[in-house]
N, C-alpha and C. Protein backbone atom coordinates (compact mmCIF):
# COMPACT_ATOMS: atom_id res chain seq x y z
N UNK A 1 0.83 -1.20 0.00
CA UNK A 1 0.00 0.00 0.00
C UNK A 1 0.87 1.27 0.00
N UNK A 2 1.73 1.60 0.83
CA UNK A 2 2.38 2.64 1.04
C UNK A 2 3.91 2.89 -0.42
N UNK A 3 4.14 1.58 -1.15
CA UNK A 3 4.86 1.95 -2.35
C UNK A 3 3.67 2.23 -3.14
N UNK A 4 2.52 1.48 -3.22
CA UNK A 4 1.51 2.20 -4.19
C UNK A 4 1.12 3.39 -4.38
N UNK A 5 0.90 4.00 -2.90
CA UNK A 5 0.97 5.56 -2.75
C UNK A 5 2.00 6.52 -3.15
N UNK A 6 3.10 6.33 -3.44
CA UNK A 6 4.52 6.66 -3.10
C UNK A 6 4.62 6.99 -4.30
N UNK A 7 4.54 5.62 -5.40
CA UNK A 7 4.37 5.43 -6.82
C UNK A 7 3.49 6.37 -7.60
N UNK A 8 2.28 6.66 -6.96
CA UNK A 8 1.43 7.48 -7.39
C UNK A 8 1.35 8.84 -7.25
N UNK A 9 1.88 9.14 -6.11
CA UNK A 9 2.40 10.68 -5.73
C UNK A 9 4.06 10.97 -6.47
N UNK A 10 4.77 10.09 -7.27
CA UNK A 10 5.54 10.51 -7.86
C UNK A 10 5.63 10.72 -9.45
N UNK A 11 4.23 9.90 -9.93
CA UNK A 11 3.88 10.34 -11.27
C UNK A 11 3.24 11.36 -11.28
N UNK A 12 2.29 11.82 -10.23
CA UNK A 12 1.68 12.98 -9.95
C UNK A 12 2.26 14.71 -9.98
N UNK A 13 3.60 14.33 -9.41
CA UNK A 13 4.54 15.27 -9.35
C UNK A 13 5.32 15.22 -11.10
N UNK A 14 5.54 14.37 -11.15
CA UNK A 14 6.22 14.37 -12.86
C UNK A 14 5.61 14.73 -13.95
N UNK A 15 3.66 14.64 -13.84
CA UNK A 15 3.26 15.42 -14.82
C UNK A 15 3.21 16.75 -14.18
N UNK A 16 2.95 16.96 -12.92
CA UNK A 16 2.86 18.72 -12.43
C UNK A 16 3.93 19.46 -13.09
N UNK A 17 4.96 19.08 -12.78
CA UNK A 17 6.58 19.35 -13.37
C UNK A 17 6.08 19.69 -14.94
N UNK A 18 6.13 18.26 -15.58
CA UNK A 18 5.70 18.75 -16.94
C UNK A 18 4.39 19.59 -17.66
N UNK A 19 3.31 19.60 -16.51
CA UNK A 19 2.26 20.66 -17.19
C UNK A 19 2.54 21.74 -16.95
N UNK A 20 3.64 22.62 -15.86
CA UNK A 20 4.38 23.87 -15.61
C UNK A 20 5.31 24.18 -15.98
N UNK A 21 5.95 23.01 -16.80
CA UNK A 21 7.76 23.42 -17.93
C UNK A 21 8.09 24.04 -16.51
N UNK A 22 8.22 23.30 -15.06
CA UNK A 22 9.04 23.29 -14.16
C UNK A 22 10.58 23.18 -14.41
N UNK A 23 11.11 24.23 -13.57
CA UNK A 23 13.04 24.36 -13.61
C UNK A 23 13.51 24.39 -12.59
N UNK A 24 15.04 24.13 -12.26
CA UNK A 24 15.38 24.35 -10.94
C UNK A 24 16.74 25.25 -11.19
N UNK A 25 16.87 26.70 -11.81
CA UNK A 25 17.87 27.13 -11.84
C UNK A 25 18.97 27.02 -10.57
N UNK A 26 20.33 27.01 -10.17
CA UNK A 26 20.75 26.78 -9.61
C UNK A 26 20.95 25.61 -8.67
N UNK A 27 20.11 24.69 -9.23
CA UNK A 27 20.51 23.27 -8.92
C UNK A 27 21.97 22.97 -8.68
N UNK A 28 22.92 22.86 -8.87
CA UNK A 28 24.34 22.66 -9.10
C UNK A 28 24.61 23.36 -7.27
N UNK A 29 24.50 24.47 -6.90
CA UNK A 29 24.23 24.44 -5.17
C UNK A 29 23.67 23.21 -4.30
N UNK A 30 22.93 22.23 -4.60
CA UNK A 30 23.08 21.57 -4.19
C UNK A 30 23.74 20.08 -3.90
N UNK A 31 23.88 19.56 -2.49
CA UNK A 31 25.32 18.68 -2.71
C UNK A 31 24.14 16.96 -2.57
N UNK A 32 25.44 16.03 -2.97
CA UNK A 32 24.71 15.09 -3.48
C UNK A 32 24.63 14.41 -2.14
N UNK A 33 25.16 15.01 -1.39
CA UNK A 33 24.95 14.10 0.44
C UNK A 33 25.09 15.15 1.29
N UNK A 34 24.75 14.98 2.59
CA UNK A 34 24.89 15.29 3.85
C UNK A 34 23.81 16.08 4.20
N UNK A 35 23.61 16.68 5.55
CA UNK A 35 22.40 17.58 5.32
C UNK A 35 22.29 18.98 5.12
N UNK A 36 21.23 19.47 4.45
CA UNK A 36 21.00 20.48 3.62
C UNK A 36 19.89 20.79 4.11
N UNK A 37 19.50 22.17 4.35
CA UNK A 37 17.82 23.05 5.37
C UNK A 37 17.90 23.85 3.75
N UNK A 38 16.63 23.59 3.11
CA UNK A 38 16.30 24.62 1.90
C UNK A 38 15.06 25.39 2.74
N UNK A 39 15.53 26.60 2.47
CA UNK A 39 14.27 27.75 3.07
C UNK A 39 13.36 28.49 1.99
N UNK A 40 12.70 28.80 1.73
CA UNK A 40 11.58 29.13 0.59
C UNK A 40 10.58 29.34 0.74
N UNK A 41 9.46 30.36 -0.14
CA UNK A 41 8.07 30.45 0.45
C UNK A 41 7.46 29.76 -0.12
N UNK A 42 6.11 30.02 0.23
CA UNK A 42 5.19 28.96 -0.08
C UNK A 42 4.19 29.64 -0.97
N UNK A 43 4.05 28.59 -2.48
CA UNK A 43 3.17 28.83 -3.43
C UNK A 43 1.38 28.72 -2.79
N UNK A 44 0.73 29.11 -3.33
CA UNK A 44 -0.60 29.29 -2.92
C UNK A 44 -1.06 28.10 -3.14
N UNK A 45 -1.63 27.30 -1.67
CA UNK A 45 -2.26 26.27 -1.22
C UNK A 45 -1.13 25.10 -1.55
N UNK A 46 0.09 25.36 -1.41
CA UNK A 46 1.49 24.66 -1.42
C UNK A 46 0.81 24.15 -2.99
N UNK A 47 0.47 24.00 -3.81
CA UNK A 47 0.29 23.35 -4.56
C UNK A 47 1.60 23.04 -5.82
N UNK A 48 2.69 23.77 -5.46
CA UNK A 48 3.87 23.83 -5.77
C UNK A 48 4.89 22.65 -5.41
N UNK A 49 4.56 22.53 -4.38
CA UNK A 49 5.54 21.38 -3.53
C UNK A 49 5.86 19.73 -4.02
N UNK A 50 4.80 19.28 -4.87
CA UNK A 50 5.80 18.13 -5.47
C UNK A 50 6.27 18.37 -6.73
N UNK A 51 5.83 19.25 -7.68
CA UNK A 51 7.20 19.43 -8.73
C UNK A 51 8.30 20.09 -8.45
N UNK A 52 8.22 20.71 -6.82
CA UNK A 52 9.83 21.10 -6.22
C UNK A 52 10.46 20.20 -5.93
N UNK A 53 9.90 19.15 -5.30
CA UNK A 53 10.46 17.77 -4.76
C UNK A 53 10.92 16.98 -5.99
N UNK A 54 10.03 16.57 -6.99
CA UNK A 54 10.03 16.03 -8.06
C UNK A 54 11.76 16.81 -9.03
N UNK A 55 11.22 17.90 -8.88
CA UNK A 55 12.52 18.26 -9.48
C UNK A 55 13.99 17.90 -8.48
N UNK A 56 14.20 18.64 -7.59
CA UNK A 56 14.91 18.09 -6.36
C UNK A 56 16.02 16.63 -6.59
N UNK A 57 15.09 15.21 -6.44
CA UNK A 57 15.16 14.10 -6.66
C UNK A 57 15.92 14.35 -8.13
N UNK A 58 15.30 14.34 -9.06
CA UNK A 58 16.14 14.59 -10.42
C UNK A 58 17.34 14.51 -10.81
N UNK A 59 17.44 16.08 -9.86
CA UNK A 59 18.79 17.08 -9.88
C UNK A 59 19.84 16.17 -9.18
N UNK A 60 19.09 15.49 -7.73
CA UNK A 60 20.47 15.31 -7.10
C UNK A 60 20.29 13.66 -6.66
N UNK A 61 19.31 13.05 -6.89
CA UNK A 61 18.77 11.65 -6.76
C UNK A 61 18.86 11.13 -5.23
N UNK A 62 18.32 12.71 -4.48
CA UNK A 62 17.77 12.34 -3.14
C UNK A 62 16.26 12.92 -2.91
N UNK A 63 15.50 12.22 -2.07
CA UNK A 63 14.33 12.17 -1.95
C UNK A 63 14.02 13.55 -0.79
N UNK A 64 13.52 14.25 -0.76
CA UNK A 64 13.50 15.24 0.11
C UNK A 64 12.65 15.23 1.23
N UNK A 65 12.45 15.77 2.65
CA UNK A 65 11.91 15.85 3.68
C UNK A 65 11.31 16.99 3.66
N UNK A 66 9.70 17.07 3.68
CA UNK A 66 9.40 18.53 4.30
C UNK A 66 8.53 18.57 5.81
N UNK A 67 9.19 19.83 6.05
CA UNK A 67 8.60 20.12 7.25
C UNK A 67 7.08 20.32 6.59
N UNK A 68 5.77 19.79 7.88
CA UNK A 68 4.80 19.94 7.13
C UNK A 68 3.96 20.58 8.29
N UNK A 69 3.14 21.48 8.16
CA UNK A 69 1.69 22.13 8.82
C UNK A 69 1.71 20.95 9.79
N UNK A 70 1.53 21.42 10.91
CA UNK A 70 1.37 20.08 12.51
C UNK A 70 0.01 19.77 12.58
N UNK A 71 -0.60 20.75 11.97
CA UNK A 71 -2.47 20.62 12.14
C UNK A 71 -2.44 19.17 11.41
N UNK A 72 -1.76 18.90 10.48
CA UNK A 72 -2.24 18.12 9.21
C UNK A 72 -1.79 16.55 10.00
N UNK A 73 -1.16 16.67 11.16
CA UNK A 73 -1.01 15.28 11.57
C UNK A 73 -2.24 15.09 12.69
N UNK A 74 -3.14 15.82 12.55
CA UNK A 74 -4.06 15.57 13.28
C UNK A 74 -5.34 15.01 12.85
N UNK A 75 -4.61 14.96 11.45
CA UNK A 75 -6.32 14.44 10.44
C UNK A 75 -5.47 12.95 10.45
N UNK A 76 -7.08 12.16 10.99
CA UNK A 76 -6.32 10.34 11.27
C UNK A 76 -5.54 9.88 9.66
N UNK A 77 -6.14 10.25 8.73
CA UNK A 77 -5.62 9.39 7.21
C UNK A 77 -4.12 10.27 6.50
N UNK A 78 -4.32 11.70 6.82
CA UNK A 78 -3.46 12.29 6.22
C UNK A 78 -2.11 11.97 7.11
N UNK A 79 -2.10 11.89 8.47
CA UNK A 79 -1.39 11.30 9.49
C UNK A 79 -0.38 10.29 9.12
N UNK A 80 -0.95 9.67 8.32
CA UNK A 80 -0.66 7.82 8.34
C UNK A 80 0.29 8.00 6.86
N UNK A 81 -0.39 9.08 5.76
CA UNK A 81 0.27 9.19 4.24
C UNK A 81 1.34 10.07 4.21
N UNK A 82 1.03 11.18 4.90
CA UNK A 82 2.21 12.15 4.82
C UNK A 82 3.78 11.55 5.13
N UNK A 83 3.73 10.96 6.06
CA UNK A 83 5.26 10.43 6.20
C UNK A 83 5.51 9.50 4.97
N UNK A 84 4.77 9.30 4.07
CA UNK A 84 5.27 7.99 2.97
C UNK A 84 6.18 9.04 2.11
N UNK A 85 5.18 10.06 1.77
CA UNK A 85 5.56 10.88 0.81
C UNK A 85 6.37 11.90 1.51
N UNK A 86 7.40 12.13 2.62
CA UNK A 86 8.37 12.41 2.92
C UNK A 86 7.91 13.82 3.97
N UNK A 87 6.96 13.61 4.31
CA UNK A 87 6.22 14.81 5.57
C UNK A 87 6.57 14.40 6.49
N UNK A 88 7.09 15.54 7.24
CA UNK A 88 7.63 15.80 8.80
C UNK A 88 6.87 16.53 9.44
N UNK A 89 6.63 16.53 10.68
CA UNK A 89 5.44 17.30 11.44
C UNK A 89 6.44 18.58 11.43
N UNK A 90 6.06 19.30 11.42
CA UNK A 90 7.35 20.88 11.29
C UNK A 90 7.41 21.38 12.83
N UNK A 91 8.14 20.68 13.27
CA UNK A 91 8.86 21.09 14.70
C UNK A 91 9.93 21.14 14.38
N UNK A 92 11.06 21.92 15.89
CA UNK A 92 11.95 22.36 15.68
C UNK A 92 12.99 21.50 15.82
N UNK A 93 12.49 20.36 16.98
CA UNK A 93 13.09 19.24 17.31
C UNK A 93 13.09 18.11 16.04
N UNK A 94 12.02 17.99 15.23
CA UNK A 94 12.08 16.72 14.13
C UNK A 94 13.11 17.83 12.84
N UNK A 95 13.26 19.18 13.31
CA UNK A 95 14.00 19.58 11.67
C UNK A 95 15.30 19.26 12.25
N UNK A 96 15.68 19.74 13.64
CA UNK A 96 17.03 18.68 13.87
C UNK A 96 17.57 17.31 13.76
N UNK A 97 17.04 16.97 14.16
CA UNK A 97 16.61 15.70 13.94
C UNK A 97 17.22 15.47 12.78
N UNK A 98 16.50 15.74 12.28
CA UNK A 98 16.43 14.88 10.24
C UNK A 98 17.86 15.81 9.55
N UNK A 99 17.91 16.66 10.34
CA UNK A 99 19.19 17.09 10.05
C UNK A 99 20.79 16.68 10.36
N UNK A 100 20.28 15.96 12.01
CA UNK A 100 21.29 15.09 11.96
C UNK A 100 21.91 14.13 11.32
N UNK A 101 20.22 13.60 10.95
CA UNK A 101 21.01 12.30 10.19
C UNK A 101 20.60 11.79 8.48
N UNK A 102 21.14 13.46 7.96
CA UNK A 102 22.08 13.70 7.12
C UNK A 102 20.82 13.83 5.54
N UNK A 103 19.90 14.17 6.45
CA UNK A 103 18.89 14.58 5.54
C UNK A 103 18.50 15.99 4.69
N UNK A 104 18.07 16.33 3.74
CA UNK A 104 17.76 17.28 3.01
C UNK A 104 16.50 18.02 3.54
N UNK A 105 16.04 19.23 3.78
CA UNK A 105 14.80 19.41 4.46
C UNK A 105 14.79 20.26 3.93
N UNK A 106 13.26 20.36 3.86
CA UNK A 106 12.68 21.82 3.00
C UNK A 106 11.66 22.72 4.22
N UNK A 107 11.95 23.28 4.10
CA UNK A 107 10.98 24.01 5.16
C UNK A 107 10.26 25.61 4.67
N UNK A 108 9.20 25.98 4.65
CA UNK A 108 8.56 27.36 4.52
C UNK A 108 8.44 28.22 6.05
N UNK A 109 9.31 29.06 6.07
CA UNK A 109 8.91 29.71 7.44
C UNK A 109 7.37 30.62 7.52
N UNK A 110 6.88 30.95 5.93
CA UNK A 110 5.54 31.35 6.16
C UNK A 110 4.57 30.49 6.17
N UNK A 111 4.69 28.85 6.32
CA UNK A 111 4.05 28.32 6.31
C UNK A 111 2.11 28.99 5.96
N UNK A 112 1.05 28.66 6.76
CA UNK A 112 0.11 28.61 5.78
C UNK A 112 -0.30 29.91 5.88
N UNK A 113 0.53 30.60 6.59
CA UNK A 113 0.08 32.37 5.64
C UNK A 113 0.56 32.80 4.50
N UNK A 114 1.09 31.65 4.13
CA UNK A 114 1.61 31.90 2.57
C UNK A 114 0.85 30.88 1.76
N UNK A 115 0.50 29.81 2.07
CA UNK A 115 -0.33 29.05 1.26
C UNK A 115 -1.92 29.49 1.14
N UNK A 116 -2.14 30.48 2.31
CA UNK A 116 -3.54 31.12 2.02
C UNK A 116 -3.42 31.97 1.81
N UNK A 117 -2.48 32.91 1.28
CA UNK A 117 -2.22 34.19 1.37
C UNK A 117 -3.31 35.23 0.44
N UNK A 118 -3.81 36.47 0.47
CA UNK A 118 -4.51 37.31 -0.61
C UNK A 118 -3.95 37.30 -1.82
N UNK A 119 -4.77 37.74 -2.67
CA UNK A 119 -4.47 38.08 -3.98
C UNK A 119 -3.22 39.29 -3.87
N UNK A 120 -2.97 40.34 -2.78
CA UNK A 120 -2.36 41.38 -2.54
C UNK A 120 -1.06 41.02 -2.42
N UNK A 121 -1.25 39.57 -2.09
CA UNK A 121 0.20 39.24 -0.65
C UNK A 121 1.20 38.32 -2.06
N UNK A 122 0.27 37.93 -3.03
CA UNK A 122 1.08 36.97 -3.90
C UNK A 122 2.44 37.34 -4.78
N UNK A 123 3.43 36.13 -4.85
CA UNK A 123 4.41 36.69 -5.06
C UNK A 123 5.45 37.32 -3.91
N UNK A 124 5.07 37.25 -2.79
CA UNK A 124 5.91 38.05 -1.31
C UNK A 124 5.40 36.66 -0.20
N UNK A 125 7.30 36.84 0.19
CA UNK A 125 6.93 36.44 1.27
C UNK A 125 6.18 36.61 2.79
N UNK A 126 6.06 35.68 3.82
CA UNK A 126 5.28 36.45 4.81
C UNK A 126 5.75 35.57 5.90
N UNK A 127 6.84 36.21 6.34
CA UNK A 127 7.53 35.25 7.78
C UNK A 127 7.20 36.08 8.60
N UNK A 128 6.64 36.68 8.73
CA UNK A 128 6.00 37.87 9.64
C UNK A 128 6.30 36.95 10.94
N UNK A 129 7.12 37.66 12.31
CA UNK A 129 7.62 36.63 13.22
C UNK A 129 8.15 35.78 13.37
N UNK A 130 8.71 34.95 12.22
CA UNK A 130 8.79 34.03 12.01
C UNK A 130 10.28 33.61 12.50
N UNK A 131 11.20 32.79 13.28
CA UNK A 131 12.32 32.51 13.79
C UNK A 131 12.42 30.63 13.64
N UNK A 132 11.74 30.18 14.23
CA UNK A 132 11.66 28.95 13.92
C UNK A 132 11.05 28.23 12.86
N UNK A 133 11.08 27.23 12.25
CA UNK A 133 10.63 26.79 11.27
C UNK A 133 9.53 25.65 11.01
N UNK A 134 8.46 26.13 11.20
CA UNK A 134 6.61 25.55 11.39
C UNK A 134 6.88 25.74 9.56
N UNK A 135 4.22 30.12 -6.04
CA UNK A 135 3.88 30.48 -7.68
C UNK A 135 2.53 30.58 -7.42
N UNK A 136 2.14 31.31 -7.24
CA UNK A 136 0.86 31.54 -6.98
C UNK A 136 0.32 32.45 -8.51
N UNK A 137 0.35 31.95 -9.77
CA UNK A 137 -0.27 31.99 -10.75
C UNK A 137 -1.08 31.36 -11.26
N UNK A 138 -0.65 29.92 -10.26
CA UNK A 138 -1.52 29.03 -10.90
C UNK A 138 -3.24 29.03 -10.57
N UNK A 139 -3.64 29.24 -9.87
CA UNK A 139 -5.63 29.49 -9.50
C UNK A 139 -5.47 30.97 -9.90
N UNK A 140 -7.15 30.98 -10.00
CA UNK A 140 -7.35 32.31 -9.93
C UNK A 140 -8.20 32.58 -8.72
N UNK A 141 -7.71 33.47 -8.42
CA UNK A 141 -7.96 33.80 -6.55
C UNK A 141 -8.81 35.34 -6.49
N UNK A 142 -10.54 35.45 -6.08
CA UNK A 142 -11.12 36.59 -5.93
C UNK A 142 -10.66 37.45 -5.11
N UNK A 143 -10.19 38.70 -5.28
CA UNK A 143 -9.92 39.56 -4.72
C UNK A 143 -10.89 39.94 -3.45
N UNK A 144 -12.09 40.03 -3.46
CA UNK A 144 -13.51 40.42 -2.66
C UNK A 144 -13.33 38.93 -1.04
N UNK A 145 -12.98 39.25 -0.37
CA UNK A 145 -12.99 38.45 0.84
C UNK A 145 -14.52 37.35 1.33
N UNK A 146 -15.28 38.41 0.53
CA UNK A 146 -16.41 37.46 0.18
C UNK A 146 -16.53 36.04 0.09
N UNK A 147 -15.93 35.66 -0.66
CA UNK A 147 -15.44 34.80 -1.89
C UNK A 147 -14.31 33.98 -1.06
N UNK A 148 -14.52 33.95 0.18
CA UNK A 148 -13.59 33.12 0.81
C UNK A 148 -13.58 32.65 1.99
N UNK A 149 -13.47 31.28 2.35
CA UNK A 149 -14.30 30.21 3.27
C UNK A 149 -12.94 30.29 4.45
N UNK A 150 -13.21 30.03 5.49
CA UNK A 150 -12.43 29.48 6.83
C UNK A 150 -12.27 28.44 7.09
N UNK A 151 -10.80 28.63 7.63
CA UNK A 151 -10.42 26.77 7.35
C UNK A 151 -11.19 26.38 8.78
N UNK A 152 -11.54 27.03 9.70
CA UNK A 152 -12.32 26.42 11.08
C UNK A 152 -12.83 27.73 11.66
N UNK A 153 -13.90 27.69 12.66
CA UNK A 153 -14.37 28.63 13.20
C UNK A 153 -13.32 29.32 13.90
N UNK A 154 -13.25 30.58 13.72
CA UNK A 154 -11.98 31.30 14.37
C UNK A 154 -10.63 31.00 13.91
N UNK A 155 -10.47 30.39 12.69
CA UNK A 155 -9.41 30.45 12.26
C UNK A 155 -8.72 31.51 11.56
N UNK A 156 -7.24 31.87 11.63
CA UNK A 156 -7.22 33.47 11.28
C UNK A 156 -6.64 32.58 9.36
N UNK A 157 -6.72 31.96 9.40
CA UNK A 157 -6.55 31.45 7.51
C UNK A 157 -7.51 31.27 6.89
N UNK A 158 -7.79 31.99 6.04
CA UNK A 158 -8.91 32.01 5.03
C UNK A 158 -8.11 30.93 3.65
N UNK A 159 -9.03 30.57 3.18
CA UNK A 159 -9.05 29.55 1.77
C UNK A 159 -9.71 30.38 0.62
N UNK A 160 -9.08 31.12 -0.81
CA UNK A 160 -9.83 31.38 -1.39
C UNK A 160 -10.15 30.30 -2.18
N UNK A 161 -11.82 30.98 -2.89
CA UNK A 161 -12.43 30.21 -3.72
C UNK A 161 -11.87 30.51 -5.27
N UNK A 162 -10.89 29.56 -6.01
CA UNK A 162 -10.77 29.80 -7.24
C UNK A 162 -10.21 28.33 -7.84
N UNK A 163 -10.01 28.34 -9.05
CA UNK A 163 -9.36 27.46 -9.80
C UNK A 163 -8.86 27.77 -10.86
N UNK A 164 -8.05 26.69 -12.07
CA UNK A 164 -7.36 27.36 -13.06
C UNK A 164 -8.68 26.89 -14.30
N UNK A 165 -8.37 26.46 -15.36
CA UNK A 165 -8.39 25.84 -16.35
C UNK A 165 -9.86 24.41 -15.90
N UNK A 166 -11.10 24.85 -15.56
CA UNK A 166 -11.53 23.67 -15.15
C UNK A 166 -11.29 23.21 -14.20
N UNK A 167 -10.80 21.68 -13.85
CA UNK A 167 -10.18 21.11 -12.38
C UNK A 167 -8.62 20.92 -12.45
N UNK A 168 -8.18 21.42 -13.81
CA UNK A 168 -6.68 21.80 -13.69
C UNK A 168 -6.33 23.20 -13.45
N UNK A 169 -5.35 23.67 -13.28
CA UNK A 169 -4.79 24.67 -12.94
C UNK A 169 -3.82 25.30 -13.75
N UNK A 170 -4.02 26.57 -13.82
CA UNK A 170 -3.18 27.37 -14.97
C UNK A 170 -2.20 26.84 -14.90
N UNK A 171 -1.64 26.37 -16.37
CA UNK A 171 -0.40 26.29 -16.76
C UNK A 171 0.90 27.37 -17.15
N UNK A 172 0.96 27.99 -16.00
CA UNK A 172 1.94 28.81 -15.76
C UNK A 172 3.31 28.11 -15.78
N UNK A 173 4.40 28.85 -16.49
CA UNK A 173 5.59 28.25 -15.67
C UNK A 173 6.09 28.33 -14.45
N UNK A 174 6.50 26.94 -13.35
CA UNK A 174 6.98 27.22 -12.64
C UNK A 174 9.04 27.14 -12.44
N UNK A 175 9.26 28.40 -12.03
CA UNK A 175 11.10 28.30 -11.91
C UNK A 175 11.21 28.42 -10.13
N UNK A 176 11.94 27.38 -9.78
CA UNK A 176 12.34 27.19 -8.23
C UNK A 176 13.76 27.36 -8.13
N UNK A 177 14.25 28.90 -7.66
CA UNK A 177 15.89 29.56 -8.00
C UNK A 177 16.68 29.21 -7.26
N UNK A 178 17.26 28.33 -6.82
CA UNK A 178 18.21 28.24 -5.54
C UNK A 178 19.36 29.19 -5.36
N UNK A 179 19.58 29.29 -4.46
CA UNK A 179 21.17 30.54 -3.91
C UNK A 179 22.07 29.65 -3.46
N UNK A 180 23.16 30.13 -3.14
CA UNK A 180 24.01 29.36 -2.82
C UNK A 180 23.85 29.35 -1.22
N UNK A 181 24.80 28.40 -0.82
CA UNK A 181 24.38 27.80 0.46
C UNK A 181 24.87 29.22 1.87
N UNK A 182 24.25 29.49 2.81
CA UNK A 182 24.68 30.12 4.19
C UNK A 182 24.73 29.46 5.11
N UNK A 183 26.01 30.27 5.71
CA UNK A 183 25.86 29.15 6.96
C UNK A 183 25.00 29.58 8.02
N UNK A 184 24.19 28.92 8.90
CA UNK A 184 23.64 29.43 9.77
C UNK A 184 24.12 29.74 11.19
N UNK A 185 23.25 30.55 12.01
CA UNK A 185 24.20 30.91 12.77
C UNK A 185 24.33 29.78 14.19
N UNK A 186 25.39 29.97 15.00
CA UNK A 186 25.43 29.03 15.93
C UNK A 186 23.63 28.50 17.04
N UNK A 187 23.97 27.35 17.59
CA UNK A 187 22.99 26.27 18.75
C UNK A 187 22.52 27.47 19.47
N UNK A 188 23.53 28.47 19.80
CA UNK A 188 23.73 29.00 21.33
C UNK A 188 23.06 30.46 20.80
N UNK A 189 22.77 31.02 19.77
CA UNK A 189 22.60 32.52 19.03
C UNK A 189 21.78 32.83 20.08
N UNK A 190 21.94 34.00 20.20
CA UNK A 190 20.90 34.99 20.88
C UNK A 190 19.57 35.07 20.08
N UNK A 191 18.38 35.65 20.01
CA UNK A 191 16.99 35.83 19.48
C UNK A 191 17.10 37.07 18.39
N UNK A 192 18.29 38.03 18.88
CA UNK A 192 18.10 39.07 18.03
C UNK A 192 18.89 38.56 16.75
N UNK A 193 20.31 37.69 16.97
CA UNK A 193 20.79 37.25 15.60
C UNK A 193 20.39 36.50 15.10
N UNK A 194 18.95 35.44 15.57
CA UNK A 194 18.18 34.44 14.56
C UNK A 194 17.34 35.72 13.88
N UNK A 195 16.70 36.41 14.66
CA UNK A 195 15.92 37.73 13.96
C UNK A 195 17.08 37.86 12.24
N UNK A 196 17.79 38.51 12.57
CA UNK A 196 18.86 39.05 11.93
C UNK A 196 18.74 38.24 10.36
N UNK A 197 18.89 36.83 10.86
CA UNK A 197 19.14 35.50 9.94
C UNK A 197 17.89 35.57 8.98
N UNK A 198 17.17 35.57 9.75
CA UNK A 198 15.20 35.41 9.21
C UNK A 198 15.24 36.57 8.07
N UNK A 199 15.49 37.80 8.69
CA UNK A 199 15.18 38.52 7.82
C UNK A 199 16.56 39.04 6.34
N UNK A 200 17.52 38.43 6.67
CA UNK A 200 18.56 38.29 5.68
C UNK A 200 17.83 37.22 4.82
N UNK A 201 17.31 35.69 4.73
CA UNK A 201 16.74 34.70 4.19
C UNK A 201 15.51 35.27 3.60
N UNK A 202 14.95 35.79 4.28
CA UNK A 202 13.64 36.61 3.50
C UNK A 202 13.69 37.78 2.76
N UNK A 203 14.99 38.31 2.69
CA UNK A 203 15.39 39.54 1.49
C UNK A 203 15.79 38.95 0.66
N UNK A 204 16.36 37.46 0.56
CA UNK A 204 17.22 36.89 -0.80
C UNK A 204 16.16 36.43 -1.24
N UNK A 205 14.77 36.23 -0.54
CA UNK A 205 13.50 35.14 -1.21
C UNK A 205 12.87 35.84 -2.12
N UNK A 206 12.94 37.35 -1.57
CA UNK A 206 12.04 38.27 -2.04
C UNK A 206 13.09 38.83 -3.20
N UNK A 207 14.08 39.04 -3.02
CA UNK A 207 14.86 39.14 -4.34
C UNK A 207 15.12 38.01 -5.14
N UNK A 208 14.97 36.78 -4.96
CA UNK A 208 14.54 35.85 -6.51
C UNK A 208 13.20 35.65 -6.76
N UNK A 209 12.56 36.42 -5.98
CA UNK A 209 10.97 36.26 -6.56
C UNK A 209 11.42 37.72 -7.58
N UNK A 210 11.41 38.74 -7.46
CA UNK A 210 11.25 39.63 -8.24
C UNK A 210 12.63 39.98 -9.42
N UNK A 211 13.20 38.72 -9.49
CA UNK A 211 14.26 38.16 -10.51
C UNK A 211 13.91 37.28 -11.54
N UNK A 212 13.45 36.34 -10.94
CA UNK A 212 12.13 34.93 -11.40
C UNK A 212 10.70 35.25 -12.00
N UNK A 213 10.20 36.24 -11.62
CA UNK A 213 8.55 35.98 -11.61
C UNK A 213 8.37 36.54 -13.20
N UNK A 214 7.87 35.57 -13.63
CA UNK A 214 8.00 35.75 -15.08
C UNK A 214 6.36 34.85 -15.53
């Protein structure tokens, strides 16, 4: 069951790849072992995330780890699939972890205020606070707040209502730019130099978005 799934979420990703003429400029930054923290925002309703992976694998013929939304290990079925297809509950302790032992991890520090983000916000990142680590062309997303459902009572994430092409989704290109590698800063950092870090990582994001966005 779980290679069947595995199998199927990786053809899934290989046509996404190919219905977006998906790229991974700067691929060649990444190394073919040891561990590697990729930081990046998040496309609207992540729907981006396995032709990043898909490409990823490709480039360097390792399978990638993402940190994933913690809510999502709380749904009993999604619980049980996400780890096949390489989901990590996005704590701070499992990104060490997987970092120890010598894994590749992808992580979004705007997690789902970037996957729900407005029509206003698209294209920008939104680590707003953000210190630890918890293409949006493709739908078309109503501007009017109207037009947009709550993921739970009192939840501050809204879901807009849109789609692309029918039950596919605009075939936009997607390009995923990598930079070259930083080191991060020491175990022991103070709060103001992870600050520091966050917002250095989120000026290079926001400068290959407005390098990229094509």
């Amino acid at each position: 069951m779980r290679r069947a799934v595995f199998c199927l979420a990786e053809t899934g990703a290989a046509l996404s790849a190919l219905h977006h003429r998906a790229r991974l400029p700067g691929a060649e930054h990444l190394p073919a072992r040891g561990p590697v923290l990729l930081v990046g925002n998040h496309g609207l309703w992540g729907y981006e995330t396995p032709a990043f992976f898909h490409l990823i694998h490709r480039a360097t013929g390792r399978y990638p780890l993402g940190l994933a939304e913690r809510g999502f290990f709380k749904i009993p079925l999604v619980r049980t699939v996400l780890p096949w297809l390489g989901g990590v509950e996005g704590t701070r302790d499992n990104a060490l972890a997987s970092l120890r032992q010598g894994h590749l991890v992808v992580c979004y520090p705007g997690g789902a205020w970037e996957t729900f983000k407005k029509p206003r916000h698209h294209y920008t990142p939104r680590w707003e606070g953000t210190v630890g680590f918890g293409v949006d062309g493709t739908f078309l997303c109503p501007k009017d707040e109207r037009w947009c459902v709550p993921l739970a009572p009192g939840e501050k994430y809204r879901v807009p209502l849109g789609v692309g092409l029918g039950p596919l989704p605009l075939p936009v290109k997607m390009t995923f730019a990598m930079g070259p590698a930083l080191r991060p800063p020491p175990a022991d950092a103070p709060e103001s130099r992870l600050k520091h870090f966050r917002d250095r990582l989120a000026a290079l994001a926001g400068d290959f978005l407005a390098r990229h966005d094509s």
